[in-house]
Each structure stands twice: as structure tokens, then as C-alpha cells.
Protein backbone atom coordinates (compact mmCIF):
# COMPACT_ATOMS: atom_id res chain seq x y z
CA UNK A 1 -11.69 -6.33 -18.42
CA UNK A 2 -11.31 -9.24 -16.47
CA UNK A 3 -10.21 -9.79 -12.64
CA UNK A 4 -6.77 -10.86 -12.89
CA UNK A 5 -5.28 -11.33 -8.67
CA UNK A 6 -5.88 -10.44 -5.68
CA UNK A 7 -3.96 -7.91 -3.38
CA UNK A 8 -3.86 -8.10 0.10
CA UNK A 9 -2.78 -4.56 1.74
CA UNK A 10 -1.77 -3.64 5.27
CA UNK A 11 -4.12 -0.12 5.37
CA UNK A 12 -2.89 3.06 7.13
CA UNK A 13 -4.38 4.80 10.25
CA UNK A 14 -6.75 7.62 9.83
CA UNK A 15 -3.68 10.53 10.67
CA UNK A 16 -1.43 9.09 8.40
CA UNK A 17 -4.10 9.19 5.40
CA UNK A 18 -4.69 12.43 6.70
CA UNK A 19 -0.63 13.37 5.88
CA UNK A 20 -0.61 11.69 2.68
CA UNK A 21 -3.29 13.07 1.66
CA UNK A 22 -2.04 16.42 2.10
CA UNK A 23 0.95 15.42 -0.03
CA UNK A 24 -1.73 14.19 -2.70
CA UNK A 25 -3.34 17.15 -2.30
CA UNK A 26 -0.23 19.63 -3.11
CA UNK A 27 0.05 17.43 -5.89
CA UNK A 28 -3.24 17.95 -7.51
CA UNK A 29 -3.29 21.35 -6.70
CA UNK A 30 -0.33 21.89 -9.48
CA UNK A 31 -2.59 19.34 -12.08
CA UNK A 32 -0.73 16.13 -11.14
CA UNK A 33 -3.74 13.58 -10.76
CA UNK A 34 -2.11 9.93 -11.33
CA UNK A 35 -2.88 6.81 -12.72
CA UNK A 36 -3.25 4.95 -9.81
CA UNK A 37 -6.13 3.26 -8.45
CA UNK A 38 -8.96 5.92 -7.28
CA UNK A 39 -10.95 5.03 -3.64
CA UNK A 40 -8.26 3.17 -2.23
CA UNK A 41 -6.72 4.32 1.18
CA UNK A 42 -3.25 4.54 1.46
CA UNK A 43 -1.69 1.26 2.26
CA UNK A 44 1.40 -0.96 2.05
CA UNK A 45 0.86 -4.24 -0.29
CA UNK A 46 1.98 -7.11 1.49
CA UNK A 47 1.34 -9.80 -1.33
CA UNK A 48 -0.45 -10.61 -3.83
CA UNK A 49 -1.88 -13.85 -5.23
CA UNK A 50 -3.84 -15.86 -7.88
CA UNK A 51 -7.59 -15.38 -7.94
CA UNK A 52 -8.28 -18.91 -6.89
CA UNK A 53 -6.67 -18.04 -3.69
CA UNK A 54 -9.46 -15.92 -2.72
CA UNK A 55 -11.32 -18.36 0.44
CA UNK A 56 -7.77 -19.30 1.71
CA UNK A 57 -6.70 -15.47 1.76
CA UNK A 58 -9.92 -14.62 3.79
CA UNK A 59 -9.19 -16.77 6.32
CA UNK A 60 -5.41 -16.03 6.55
CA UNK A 61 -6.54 -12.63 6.67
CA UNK A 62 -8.47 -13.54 10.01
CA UNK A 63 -5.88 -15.32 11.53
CA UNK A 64 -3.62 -12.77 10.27
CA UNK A 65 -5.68 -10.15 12.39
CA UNK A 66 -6.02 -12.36 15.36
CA UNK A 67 -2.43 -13.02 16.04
CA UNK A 68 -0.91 -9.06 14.96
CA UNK A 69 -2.08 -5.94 16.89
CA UNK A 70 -1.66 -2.48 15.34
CA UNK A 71 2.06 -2.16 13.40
CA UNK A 72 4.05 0.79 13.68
CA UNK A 73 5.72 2.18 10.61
CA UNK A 74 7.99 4.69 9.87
CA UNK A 75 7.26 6.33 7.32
CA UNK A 76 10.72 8.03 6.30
CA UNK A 77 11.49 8.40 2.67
CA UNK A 78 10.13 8.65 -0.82
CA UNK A 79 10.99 6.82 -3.77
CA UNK A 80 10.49 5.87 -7.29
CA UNK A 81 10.14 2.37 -9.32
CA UNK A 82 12.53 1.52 -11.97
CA UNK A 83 10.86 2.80 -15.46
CA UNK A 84 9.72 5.87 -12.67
CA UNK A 85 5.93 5.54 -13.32
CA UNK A 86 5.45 4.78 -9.52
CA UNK A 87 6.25 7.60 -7.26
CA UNK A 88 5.89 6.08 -3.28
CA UNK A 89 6.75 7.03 0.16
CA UNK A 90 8.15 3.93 2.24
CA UNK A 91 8.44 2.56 5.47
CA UNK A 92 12.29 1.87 7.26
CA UNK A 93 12.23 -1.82 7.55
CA UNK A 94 11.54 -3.04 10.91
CA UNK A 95 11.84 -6.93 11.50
CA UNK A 96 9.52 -7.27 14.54
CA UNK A 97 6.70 -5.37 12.72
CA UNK A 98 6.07 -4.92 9.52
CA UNK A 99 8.63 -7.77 7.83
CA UNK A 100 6.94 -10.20 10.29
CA UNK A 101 3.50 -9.55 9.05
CA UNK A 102 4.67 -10.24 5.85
CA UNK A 103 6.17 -13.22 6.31
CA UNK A 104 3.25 -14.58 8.79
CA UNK A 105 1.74 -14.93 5.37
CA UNK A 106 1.51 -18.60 4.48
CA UNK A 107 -0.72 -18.52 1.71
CA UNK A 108 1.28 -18.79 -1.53
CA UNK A 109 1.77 -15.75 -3.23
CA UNK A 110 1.68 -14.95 -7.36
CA UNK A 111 5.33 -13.04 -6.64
CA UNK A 112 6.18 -11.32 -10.42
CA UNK A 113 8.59 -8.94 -8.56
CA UNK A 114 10.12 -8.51 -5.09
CA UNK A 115 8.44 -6.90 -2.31
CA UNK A 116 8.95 -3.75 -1.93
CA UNK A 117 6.80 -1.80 0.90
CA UNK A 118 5.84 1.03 -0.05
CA UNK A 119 2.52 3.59 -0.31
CA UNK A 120 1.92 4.82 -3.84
CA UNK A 121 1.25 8.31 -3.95
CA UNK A 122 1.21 8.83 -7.71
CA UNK A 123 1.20 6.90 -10.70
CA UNK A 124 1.54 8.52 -14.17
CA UNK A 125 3.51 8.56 -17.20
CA UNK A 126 7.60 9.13 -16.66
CA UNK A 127 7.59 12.67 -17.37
CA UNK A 128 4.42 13.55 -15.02
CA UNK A 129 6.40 11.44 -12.20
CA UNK A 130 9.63 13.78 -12.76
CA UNK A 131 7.70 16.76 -12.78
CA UNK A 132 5.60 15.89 -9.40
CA UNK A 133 8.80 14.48 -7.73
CA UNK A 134 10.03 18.26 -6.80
CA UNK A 135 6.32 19.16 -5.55
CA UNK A 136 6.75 16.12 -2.89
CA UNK A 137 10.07 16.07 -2.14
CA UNK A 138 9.00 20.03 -0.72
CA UNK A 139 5.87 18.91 1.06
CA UNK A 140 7.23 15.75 2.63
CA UNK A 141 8.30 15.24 6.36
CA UNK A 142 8.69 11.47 8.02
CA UNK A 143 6.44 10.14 10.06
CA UNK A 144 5.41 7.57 12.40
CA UNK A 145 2.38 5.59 11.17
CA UNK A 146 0.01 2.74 12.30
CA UNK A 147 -0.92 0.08 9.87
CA UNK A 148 -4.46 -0.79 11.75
CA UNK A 149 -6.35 -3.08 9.11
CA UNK A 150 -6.00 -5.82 6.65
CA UNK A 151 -8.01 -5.10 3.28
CA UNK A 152 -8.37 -7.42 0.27
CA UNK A 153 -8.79 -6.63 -3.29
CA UNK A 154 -8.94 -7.51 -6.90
CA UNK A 155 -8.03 -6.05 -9.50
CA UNK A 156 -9.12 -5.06 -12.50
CA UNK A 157 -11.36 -3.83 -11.86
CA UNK A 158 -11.07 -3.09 -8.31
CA UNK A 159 -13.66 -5.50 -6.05
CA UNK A 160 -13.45 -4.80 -2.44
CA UNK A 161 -13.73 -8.87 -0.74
CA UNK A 162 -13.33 -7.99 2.27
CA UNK A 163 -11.76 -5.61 5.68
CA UNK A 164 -10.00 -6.58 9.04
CA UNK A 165 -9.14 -4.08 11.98
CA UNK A 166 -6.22 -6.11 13.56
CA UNK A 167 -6.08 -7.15 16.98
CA UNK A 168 -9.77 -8.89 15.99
């Protein structure tokens, strides 16, 4: 299979993998393992774009890391996608953080659906989904988070290009 974009993803501090991963864990614990992509920390997607894009995303990345210190995030309520293969827990929206990293991006983006932020914690077929939706809805609390790093990917299959703490 063939690379087919590139992802670049606002990772989450070290405590708030540790949380989610406790929610992950509860999950696999009843058989629930996912879909989704395995190795990859949790993280909000901020865009993605066309695989030609990849020199001009590496150095937005940098600059991207230069000009934004660590982001706070809330992380405050789980969701699903429409056709419910995607079960996520999301941030609250807050303008001078998070939306403003996202829109600091000037690179143009391959856009195929509107942004939603959010941190995948399972990704199966709909019935799996429904059935692991009780198991998180029970284990999850809000928290506050830190988005710390800048990571770029692409996909299929996955190819780590590069990683950037912010405030670089």
C-alpha cells in the first residue's frame, strides 16, 4: 500500500497518555482492541495535507514550535463520528490555544472533512464502538491536558518524518 498524506498532530503530555491509556486499557481488558493506528501517542490532528507538502510542513512545523509554548487542553467529553466507527475524547474549544495553533497553520491543507479535535481512543466496526462506548463512558473523568509536541506522519503505512517539543 502506498503513502497517501501526511498528518500533522499536536501530541499529548506524558500524564495525559498516562489517563488515556488507562481508558484504553479498561477497554482491552473486556477484548475491545480497535482499528486504529498502533504506536501512535495520543494526539489531536490539526491538519492534514498532500504528500508533496512534506519539506514545507517541516519547516512550518519549526516555526510552528518556535512561536507556540505548551497548549492547555481540556479534555472534557467523549464522542463518536457519524457512521460511529471512531470513538474519541475531545478538547472544549479554546480560541487563544488550541484554535490558534490550528489556524497558525499556513501551509495548505488536503481538508476532505471539517476539523474536528479530537483524540481517538478506539476505532472498530459500529457494533464494537457501541459495545465499548458503556466501558468508557464508566472509566472517563475530564481533564486538563498539555499538548507539548508537534509530530508528523504519513500514512499508510505509518512513516514517522519527524518530532517537535514546542517552545523550541
Amino acid at each position: 500500500m502506498a503513502e497517501e498524506f501526511l498528518t500533522l498532530m499536536a501530541d499529548l503530555d506524558e500524564e495525559s497518555q498516562h489517563i488515556m491509556s488507562g481508558w484504553y486499557e479498561k477497554l482491552k481488558a473486556e477484548g475491545f482492541i480497535g482499528e486504529q493506528t498502533p504506536n501512535l501517542p495520543f494526539h489531536i490532528s490539526l491538519a492534514c495535507f498532500s504528500l508533496d507538502k512534506e519539506p514545507e510542513v517541516v519547516n512550518e512545523m519549526k516555526e510552528l514550535a518556535k512561536r507556540f509554548s505548551i497548549v492547555p487542553v481540556h479534555i472534557s467529553h467523549i464522542g463518536l463520528f457519524a457512521g460511529g466507527r471512531v470513538l474519541y475524547a475531545a478538547p472544549d474549544m479554546n480560541p487563544a490555544d488550541l484554535l490558534s495553533l490550528r489556524q497558525a497553520i499556513k501551509t495548505e491543507k488536503r481538508e476532505r472533512f471539517p476539523w474536528t479535535p479530537h483524540s481517538t481512543i478506539i476505532m472498530d466496526d459500529v457494533e464494537t464502538v457501541q459495545k465499548a462506548l458503556p466501558i468508557l463512558v464508566e472509566h472517563f473523568h475530564p481533564f486538563m491536558g498539555k499538548i507539548t509536541r508537534l509530530h508528523l506522519c504519513a500514512f499508510w503505512p505509518t512513516r514517522e518524518i519527524a518530532s517537535i517539543s514546542l517552545g523550541q
